[in-house]
C-alpha atoms as a PDB file:
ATOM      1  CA  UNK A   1     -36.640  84.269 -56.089  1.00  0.00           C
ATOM      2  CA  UNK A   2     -39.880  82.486 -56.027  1.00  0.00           C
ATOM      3  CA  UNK A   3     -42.338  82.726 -59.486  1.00  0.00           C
ATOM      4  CA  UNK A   4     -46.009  82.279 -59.057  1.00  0.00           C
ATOM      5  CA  UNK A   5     -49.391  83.199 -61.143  1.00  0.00           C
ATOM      6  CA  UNK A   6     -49.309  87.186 -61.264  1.00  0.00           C
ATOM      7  CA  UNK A   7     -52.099  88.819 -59.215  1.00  0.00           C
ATOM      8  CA  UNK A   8     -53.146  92.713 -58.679  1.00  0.00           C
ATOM      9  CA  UNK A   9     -55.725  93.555 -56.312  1.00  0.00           C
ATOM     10  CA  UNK A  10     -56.254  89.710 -55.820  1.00  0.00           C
ATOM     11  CA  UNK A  11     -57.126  88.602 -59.019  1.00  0.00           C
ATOM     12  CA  UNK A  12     -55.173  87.030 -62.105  1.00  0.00           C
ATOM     13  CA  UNK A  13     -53.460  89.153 -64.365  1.00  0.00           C
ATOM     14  CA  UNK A  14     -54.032  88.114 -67.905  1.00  0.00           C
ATOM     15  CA  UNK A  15     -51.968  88.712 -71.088  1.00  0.00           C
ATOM     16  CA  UNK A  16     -53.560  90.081 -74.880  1.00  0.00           C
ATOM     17  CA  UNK A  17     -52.989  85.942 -75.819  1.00  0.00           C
ATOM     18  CA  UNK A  18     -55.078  85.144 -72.817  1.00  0.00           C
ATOM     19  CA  UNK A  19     -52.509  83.316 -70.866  1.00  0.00           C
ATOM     20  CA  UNK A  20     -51.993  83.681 -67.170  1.00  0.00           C
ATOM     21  CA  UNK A  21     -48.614  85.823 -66.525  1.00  0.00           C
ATOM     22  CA  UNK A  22     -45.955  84.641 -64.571  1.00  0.00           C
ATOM     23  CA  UNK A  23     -44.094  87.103 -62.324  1.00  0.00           C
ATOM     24  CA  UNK A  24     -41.808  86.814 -59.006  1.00  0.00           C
ATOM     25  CA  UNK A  25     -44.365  86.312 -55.854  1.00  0.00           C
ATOM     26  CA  UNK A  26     -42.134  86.744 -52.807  1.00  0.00           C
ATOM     27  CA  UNK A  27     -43.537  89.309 -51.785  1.00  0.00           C
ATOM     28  CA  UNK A  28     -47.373  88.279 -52.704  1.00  0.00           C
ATOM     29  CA  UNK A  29     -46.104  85.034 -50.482  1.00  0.00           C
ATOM     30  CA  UNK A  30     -44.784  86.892 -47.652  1.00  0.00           C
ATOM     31  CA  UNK A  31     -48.400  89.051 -47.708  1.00  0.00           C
ATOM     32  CA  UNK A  32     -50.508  85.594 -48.171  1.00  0.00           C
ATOM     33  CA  UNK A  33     -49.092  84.149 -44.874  1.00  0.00           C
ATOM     34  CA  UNK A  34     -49.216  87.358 -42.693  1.00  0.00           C
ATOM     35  CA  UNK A  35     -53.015  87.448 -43.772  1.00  0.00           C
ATOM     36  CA  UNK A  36     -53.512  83.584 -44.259  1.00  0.00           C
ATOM     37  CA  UNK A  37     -55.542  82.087 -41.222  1.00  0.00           C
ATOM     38  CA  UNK A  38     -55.342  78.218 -40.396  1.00  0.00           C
ATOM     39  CA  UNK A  39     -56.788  75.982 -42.728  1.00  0.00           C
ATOM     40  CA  UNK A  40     -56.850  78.415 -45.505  1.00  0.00           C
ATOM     41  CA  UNK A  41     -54.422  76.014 -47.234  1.00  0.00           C
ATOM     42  CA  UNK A  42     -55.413  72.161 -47.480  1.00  0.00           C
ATOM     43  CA  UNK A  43     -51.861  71.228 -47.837  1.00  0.00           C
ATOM     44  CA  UNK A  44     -50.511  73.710 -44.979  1.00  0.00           C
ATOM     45  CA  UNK A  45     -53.622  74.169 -42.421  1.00  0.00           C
ATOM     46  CA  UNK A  46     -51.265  75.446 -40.299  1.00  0.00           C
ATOM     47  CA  UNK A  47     -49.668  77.915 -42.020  1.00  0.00           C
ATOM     48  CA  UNK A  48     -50.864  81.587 -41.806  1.00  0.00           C
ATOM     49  CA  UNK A  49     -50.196  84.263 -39.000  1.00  0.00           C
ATOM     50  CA  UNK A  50     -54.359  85.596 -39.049  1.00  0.00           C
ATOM     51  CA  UNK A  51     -53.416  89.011 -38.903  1.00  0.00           C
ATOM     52  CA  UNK A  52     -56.934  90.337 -40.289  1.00  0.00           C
ATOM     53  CA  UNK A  53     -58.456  89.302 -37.293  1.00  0.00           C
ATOM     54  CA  UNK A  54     -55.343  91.887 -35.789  1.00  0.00           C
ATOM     55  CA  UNK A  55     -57.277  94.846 -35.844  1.00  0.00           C
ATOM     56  CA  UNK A  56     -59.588  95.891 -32.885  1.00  0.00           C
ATOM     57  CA  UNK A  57     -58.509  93.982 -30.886  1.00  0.00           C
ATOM     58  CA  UNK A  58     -54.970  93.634 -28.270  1.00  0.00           C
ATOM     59  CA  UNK A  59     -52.170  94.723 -29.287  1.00  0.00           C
ATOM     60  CA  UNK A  60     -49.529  92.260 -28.539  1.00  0.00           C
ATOM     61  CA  UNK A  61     -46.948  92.944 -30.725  1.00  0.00           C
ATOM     62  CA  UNK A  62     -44.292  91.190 -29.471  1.00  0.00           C
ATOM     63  CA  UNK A  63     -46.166  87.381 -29.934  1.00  0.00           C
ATOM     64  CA  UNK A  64     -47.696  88.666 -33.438  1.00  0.00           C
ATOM     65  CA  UNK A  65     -43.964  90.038 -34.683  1.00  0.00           C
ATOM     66  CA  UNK A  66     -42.825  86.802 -33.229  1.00  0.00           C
ATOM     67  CA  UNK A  67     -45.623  84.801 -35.108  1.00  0.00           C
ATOM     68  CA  UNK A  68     -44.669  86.523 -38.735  1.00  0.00           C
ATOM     69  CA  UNK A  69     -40.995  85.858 -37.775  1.00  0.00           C
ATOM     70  CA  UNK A  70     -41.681  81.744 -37.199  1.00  0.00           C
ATOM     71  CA  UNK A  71     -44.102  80.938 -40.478  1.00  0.00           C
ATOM     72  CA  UNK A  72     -42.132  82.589 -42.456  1.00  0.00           C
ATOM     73  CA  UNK A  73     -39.194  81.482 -41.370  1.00  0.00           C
ATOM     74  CA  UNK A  74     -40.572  78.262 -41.924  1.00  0.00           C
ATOM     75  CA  UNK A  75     -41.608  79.031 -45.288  1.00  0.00           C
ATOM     76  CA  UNK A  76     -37.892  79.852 -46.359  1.00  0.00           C
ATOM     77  CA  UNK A  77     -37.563  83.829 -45.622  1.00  0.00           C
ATOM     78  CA  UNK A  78     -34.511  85.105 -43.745  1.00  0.00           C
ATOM     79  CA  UNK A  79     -36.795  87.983 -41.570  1.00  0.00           C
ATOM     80  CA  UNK A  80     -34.867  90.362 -38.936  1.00  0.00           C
ATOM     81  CA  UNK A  81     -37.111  91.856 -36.804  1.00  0.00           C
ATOM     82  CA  UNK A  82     -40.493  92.253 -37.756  1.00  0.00           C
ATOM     83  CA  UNK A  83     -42.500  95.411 -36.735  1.00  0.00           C
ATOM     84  CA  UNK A  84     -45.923  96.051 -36.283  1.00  0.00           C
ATOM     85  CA  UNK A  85     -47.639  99.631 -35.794  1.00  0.00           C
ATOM     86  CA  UNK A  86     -51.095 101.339 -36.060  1.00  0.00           C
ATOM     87  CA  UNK A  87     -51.323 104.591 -37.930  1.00  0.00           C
ATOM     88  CA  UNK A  88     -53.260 106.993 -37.140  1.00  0.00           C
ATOM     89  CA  UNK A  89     -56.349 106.114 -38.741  1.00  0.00           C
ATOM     90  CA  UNK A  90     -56.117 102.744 -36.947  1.00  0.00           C
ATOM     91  CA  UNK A  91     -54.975 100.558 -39.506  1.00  0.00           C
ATOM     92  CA  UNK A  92     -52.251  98.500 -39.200  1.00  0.00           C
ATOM     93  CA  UNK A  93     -48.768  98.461 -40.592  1.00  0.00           C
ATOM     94  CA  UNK A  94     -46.810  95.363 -40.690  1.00  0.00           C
ATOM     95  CA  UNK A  95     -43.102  95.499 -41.805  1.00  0.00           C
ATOM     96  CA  UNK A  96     -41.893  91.985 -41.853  1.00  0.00           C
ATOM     97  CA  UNK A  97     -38.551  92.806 -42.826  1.00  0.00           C
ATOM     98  CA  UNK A  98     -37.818  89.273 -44.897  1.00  0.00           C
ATOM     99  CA  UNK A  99     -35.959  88.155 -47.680  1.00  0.00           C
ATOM    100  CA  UNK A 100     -35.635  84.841 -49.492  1.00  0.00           C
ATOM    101  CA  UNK A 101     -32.596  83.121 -48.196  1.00  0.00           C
END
């Protein structure tokens, strides 16, 4: 399990002392790199599967499961099969079925 700087709705969560809180982040990670373009890092420009430029546009879900499955794979996640479906309201749902090895 992975420990990071504790975010909700993207921004810092902040104790009554005023310290940043520390929480696991696996799963903040895994949702960083699914929506993570390149050269959104400095360190890792690479790193990042793009998937909010996902929506309107085609729907090759195949390469884009197969994208999720490789950087985070790379990043340390065990993942089995990644899925990726639209709802009926058109938004996407991404299941990336990982786990920290």
């Amino acid at each position: 399990m992975r420990f990071d700087f504790q975010l909700l709705n993207n921004d810092l969560v902040i104790n009554r002392q005023g310290d940043f809180v520390i929480a696991p982040s696996d799963e903040q990670h895994i949702e960083d790199t699914i929506n993570a373009g390149p050269d959104w890092w400095k360190q890792y420009p690479a790193d990042g599967c793009n998937a909010t430029t996902w929506l309107g546009g085609p729907q090759d879900t195949q390469a884009k499961a197969k994208l999720i499955q490789i950087q985070l794979t790379s990043d340390g996640y065990q993942v089995s099969n990644p899925t990726i479906t639209t709802d009926p309201d058109g938004s996407l749902i991404i299941n990336p079925n990982a786990t920290i090895n």
